[in-house]
N, C-alpha and C. Protein backbone atom coordinates (compact mmCIF):
# COMPACT_ATOMS: atom_id res chain seq x y z
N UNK A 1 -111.37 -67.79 -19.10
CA UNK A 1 -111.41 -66.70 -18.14
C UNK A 1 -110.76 -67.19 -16.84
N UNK A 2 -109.98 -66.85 -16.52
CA UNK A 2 -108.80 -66.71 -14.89
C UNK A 2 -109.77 -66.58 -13.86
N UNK A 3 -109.69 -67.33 -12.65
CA UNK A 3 -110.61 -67.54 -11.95
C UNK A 3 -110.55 -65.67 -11.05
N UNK A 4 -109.63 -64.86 -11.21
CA UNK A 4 -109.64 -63.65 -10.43
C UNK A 4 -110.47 -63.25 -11.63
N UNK A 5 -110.40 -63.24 -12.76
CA UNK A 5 -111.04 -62.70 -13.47
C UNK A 5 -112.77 -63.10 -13.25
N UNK A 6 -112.85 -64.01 -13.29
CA UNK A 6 -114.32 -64.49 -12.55
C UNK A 6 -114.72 -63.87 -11.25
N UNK A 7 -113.73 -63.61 -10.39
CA UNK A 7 -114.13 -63.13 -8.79
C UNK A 7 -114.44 -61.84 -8.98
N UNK A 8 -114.09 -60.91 -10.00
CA UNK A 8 -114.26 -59.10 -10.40
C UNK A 8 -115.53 -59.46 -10.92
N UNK A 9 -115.76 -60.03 -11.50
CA UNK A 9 -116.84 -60.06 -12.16
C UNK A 9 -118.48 -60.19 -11.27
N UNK A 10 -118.18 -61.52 -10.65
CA UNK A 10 -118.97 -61.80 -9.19
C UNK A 10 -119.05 -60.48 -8.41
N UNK A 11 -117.63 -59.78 -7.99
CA UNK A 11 -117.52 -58.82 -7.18
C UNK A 11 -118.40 -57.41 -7.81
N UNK A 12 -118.64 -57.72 -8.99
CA UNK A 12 -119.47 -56.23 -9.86
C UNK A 12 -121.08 -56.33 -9.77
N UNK A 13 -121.16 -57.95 -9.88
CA UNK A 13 -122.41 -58.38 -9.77
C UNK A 13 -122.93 -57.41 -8.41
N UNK A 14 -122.51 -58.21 -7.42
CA UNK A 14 -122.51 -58.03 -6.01
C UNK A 14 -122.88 -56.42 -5.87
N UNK A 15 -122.08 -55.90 -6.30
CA UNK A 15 -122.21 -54.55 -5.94
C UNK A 15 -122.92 -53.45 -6.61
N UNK A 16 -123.08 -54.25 -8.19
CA UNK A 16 -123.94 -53.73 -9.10
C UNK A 16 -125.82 -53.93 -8.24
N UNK A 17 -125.82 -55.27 -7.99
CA UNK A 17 -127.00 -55.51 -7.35
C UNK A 17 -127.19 -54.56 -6.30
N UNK A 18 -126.34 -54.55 -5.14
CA UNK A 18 -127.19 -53.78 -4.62
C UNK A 18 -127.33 -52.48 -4.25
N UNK A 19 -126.66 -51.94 -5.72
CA UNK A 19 -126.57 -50.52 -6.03
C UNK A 19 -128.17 -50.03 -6.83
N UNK A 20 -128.39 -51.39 -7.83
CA UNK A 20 -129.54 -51.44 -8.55
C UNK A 20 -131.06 -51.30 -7.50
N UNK A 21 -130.72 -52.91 -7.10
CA UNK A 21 -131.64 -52.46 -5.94
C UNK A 21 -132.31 -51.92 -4.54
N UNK A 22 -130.83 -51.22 -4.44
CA UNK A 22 -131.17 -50.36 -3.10
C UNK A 22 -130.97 -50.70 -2.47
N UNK A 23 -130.49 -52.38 -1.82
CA UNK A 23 -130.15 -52.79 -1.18
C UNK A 23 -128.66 -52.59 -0.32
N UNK A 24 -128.27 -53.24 0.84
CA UNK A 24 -127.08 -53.35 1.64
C UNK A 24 -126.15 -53.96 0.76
N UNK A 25 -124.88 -54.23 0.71
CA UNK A 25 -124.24 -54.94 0.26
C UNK A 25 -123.70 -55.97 0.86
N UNK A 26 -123.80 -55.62 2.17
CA UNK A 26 -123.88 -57.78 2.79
C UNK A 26 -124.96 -57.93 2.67
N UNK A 27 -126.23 -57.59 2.42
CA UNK A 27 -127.18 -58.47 1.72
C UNK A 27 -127.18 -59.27 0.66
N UNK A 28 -126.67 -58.36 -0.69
CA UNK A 28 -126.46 -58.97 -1.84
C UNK A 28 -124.84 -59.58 -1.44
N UNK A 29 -124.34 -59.66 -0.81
CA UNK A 29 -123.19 -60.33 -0.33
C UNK A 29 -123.69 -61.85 0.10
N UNK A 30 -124.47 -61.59 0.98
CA UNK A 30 -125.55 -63.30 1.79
C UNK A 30 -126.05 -63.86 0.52
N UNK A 31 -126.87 -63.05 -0.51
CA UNK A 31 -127.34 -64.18 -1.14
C UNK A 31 -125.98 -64.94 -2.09
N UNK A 32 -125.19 -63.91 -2.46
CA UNK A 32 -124.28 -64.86 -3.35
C UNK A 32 -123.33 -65.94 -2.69
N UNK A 33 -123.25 -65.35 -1.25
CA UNK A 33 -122.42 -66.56 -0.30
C UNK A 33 -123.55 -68.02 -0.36
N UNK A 34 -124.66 -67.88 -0.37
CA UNK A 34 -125.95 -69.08 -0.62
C UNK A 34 -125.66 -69.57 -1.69
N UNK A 35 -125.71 -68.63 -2.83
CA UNK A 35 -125.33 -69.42 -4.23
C UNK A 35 -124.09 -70.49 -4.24
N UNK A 36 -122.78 -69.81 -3.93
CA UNK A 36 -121.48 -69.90 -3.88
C UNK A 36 -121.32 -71.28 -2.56
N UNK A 37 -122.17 -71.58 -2.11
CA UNK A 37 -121.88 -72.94 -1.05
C UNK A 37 -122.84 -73.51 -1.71
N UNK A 38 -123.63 -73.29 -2.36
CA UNK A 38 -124.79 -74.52 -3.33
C UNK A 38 -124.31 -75.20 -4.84
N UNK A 39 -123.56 -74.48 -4.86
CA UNK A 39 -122.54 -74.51 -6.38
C UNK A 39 -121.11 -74.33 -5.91
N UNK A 40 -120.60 -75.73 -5.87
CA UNK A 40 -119.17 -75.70 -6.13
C UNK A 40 -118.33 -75.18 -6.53
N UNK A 41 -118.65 -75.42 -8.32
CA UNK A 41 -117.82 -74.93 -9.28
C UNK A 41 -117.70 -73.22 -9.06
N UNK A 42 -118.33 -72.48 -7.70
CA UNK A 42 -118.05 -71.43 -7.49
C UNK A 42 -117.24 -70.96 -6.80
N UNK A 43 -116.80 -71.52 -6.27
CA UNK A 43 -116.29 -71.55 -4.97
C UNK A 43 -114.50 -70.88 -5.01
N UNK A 44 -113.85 -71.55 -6.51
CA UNK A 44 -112.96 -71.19 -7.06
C UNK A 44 -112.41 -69.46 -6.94
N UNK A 45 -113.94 -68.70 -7.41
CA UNK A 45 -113.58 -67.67 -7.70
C UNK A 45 -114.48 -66.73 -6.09
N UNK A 46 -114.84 -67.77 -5.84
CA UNK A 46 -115.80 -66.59 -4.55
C UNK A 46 -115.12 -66.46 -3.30
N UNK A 47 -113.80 -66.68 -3.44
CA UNK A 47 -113.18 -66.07 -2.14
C UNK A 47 -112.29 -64.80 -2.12
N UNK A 48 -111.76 -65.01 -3.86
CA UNK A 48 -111.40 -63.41 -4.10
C UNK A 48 -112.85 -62.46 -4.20
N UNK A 49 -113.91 -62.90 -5.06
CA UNK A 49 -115.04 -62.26 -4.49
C UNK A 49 -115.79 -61.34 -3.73
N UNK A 50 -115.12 -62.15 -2.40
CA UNK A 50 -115.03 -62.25 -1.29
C UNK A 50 -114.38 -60.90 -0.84
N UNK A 51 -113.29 -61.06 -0.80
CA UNK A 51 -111.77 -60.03 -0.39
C UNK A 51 -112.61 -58.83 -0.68
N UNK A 52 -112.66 -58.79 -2.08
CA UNK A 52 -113.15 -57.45 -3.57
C UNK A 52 -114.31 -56.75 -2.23
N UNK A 53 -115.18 -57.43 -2.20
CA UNK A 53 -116.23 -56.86 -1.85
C UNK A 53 -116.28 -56.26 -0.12
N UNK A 54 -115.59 -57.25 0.45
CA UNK A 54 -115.13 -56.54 1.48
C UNK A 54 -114.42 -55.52 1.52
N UNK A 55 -113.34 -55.25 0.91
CA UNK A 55 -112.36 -54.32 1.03
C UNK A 55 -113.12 -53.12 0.11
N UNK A 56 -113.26 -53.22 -0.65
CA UNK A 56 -114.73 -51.77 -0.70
C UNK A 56 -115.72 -51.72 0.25
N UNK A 57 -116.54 -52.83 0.77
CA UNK A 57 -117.06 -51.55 1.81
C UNK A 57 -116.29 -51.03 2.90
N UNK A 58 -115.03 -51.70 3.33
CA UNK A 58 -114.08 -51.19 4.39
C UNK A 58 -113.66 -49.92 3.95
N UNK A 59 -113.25 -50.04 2.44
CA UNK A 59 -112.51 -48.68 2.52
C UNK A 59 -113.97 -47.43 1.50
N UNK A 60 -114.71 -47.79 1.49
CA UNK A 60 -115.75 -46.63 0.75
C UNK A 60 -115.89 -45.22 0.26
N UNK A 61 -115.34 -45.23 1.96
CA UNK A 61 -115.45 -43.51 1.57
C UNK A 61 -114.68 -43.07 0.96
N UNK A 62 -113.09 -43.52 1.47
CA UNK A 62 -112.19 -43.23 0.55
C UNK A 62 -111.86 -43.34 -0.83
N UNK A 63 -112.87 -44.63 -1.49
CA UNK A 63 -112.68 -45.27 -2.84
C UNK A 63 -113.53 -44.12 -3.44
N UNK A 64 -114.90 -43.67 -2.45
CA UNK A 64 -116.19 -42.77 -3.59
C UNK A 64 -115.33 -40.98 -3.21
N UNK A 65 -115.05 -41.11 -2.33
CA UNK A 65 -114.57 -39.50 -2.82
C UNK A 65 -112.71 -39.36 -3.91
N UNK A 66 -111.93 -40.48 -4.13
CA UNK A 66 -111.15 -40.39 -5.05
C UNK A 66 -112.08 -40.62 -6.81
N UNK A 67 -113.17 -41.23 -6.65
CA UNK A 67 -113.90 -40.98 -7.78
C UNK A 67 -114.27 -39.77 -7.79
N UNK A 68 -114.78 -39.36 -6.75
CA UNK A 68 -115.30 -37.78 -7.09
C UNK A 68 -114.39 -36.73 -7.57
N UNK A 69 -113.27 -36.73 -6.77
CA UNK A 69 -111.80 -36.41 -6.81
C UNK A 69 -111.54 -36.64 -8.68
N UNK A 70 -111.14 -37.21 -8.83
CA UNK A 70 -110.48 -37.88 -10.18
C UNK A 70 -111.84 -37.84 -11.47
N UNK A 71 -113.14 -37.95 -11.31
CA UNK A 71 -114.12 -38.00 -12.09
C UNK A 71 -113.96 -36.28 -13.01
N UNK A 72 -113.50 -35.28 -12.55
CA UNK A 72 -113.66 -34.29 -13.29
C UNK A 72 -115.23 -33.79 -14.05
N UNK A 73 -116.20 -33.36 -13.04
CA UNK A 73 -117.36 -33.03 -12.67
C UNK A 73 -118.69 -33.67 -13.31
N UNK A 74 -118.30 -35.20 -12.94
CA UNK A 74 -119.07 -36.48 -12.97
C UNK A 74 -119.36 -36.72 -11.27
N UNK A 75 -120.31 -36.53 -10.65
CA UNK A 75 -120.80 -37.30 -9.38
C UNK A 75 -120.98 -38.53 -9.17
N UNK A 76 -121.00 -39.27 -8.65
CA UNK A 76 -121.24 -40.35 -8.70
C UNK A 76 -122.63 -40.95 -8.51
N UNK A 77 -123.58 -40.13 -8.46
CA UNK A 77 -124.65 -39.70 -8.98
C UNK A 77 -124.72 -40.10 -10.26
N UNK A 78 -124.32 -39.44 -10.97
CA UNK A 78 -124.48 -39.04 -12.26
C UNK A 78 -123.97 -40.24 -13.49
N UNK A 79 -123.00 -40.95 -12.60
CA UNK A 79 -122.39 -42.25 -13.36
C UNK A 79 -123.23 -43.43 -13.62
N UNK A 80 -122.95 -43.54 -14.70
CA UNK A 80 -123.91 -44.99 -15.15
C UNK A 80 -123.23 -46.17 -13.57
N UNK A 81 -124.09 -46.75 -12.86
CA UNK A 81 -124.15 -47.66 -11.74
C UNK A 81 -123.04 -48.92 -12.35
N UNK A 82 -122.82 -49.51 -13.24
CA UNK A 82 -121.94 -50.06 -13.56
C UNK A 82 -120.61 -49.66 -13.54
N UNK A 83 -120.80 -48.21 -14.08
CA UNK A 83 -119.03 -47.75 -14.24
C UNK A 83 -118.90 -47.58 -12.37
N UNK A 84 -119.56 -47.31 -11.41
CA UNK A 84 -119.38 -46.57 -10.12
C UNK A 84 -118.68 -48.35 -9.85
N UNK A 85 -119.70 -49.18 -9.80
CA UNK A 85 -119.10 -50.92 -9.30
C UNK A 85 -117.77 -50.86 -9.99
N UNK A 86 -117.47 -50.91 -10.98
CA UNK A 86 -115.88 -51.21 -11.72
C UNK A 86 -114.75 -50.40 -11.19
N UNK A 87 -115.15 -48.77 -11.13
CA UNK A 87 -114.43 -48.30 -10.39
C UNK A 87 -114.06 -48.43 -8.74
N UNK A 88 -114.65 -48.72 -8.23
CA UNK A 88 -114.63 -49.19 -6.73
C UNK A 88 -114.23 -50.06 -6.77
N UNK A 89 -113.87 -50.93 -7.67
CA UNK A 89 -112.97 -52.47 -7.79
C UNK A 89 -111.66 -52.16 -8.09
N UNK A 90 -111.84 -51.71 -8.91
CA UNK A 90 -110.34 -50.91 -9.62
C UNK A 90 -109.34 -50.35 -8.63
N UNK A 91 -110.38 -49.45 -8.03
CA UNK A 91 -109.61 -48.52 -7.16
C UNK A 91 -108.93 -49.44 -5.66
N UNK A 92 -109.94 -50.06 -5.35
CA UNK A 92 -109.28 -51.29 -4.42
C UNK A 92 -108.32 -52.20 -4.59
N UNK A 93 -107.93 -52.36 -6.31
CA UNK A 93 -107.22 -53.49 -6.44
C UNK A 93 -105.84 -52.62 -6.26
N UNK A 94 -106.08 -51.42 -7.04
CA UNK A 94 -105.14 -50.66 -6.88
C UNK A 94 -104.49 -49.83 -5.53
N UNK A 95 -105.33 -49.77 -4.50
CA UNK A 95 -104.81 -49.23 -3.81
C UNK A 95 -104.71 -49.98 -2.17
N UNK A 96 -105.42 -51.11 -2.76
CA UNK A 96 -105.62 -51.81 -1.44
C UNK A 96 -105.06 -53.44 -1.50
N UNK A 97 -104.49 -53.51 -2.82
CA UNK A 97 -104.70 -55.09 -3.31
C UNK A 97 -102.97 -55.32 -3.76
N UNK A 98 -102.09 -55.26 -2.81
CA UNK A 98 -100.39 -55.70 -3.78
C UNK A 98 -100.16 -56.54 -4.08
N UNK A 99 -101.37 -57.58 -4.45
CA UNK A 99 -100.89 -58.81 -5.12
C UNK A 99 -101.43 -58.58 -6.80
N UNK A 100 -101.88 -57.61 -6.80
CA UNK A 100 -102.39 -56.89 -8.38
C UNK A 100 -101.62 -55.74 -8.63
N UNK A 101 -100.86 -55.76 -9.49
CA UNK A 101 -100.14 -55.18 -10.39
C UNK A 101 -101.20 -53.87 -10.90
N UNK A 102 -100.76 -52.60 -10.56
CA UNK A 102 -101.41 -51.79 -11.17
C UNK A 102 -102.27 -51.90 -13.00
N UNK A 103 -101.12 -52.51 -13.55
CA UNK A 103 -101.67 -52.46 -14.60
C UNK A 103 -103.03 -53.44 -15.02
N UNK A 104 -102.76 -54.37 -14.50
CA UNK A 104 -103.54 -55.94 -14.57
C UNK A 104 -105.20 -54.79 -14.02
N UNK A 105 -105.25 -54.06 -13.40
CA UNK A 105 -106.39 -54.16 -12.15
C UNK A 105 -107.59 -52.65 -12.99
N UNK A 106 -106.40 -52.09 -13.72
CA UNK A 106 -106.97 -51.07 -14.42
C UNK A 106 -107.13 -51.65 -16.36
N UNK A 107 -106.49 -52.68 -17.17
CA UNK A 107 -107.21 -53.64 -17.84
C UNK A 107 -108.24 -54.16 -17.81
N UNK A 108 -108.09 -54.78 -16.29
CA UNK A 108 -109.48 -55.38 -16.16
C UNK A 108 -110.79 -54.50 -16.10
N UNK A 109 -110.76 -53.47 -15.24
CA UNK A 109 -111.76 -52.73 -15.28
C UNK A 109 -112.23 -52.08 -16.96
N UNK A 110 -111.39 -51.88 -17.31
CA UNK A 110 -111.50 -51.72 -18.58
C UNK A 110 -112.13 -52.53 -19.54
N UNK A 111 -111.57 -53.63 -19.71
CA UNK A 111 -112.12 -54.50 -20.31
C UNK A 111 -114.07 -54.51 -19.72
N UNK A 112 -114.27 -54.49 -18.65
CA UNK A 112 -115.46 -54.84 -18.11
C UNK A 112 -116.44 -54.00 -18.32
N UNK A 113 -115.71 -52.47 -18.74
CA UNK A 113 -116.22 -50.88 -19.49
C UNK A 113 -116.72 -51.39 -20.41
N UNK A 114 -115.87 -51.92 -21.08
CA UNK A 114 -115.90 -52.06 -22.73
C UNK A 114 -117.33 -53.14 -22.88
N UNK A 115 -117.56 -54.36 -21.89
CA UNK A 115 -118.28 -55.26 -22.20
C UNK A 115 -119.66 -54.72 -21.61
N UNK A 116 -119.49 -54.23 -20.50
CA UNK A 116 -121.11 -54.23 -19.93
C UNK A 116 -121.63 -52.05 -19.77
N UNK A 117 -120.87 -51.22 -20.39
CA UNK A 117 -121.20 -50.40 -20.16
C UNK A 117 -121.10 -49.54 -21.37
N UNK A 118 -121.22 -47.93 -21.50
CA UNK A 118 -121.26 -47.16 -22.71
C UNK A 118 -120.06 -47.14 -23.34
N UNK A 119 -120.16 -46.62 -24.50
CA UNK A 119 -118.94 -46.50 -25.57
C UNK A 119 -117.93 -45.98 -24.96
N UNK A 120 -118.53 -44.93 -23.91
CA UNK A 120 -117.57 -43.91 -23.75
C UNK A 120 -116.63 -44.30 -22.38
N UNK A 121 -117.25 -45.35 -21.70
CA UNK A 121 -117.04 -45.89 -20.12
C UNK A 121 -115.52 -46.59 -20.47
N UNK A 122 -115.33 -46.86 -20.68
CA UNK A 122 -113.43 -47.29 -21.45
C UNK A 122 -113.14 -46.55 -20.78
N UNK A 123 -112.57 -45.27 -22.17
CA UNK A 123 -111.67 -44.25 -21.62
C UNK A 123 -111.92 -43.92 -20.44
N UNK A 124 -113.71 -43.35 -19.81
CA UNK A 124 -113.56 -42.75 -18.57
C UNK A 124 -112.86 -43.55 -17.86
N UNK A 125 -113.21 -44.74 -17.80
CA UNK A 125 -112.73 -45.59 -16.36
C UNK A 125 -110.92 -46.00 -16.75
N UNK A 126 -110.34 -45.78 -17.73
CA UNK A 126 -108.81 -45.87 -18.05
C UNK A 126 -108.04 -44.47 -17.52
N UNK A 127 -108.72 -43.36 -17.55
CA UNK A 127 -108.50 -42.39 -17.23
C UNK A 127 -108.34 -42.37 -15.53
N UNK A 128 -109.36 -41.86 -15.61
CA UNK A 128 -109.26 -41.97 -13.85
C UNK A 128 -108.66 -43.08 -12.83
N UNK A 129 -108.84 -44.25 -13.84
CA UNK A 129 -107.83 -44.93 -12.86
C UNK A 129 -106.29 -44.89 -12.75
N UNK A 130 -106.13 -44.56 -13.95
CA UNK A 130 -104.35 -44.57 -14.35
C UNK A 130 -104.36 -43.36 -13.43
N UNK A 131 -104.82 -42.00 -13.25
CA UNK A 131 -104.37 -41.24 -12.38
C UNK A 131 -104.10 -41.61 -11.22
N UNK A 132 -105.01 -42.12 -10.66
CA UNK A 132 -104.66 -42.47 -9.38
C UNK A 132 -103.76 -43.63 -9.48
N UNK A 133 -103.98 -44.22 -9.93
CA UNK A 133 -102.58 -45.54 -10.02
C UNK A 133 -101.30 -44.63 -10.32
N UNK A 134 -100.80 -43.54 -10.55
CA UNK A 134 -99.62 -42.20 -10.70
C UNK A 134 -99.50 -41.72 -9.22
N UNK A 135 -100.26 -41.85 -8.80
CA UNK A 135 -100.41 -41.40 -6.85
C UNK A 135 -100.18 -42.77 -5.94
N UNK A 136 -100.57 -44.31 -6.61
CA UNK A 136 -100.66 -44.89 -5.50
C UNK A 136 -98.85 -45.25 -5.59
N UNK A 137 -98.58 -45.92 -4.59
CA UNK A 137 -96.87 -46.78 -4.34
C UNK A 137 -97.12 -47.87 -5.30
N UNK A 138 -96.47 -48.29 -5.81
CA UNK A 138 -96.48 -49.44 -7.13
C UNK A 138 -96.71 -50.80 -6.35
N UNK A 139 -97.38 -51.23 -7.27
CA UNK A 139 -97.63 -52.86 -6.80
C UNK A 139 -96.54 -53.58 -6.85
């Protein structure tokens, strides 16, 4: 596994947590920065991490209403809490991230559908992102 590929992953954690528990996301941001200086071997992947998680909450509003936008009468409400984290990654890599290649950023999310969420979370999250990756300027 590619250490960016490790930092999306961290970055889902992050945001999965404190979507789960209600929490801030520089909260669950602080504790993994604790982890991530107590463990080395983390360190690799926790500065893209890092970026991921910042640059969603910078850009938020804009990332949750192009889901709403593009979801086709799915709320974000209504989304399994995993697919909402992947997409908010996605959508950042894609629209905020030109060192990620549209395609690379909507794979990955995909792939991460496929591993930690429903049968059906693939396609949704391949869908909606490729649209908007048709709107953003190419990586």
């Amino acid at each position: 596994m590619s250490a960016r590929t490790k930092a999306r992953k961290r970055a889902l954690d992050i945001l999965y947590a404190a979507d789960v528990r209600q929490t801030t996301i520089p909260e669950s941001l602080a504790v993994e920065a604790e982890r991530a200086a107590n463990e080395p071997a983390r360190m690799a992947s926790w500065l893209y991490a890092r970026d991921i998680v910042d640059g969603v909450v910078e850009h938020r509003e804009e990332i949750d209403e192009l889901i709403e936008t593009y979801s086709q009468g799915w709320s974000l409400a209504r989304m399994p809490t995993v697919d909402r984290a992947i997409l908010r990654i996605g959508i950042w890599e894609i629209l905020f991230n030109d060192a990620v290649p549209h395609a690379v950023a909507i794979d990955e999310a995909v792939e991460s559908a496929k591993i930690l969420s429903t049968d059906d979370s693939a396609g949704f999250v391949n869908g909606l992102l490729g649209r908007i990756a048709q709107t953003a300027p190419s990586a």
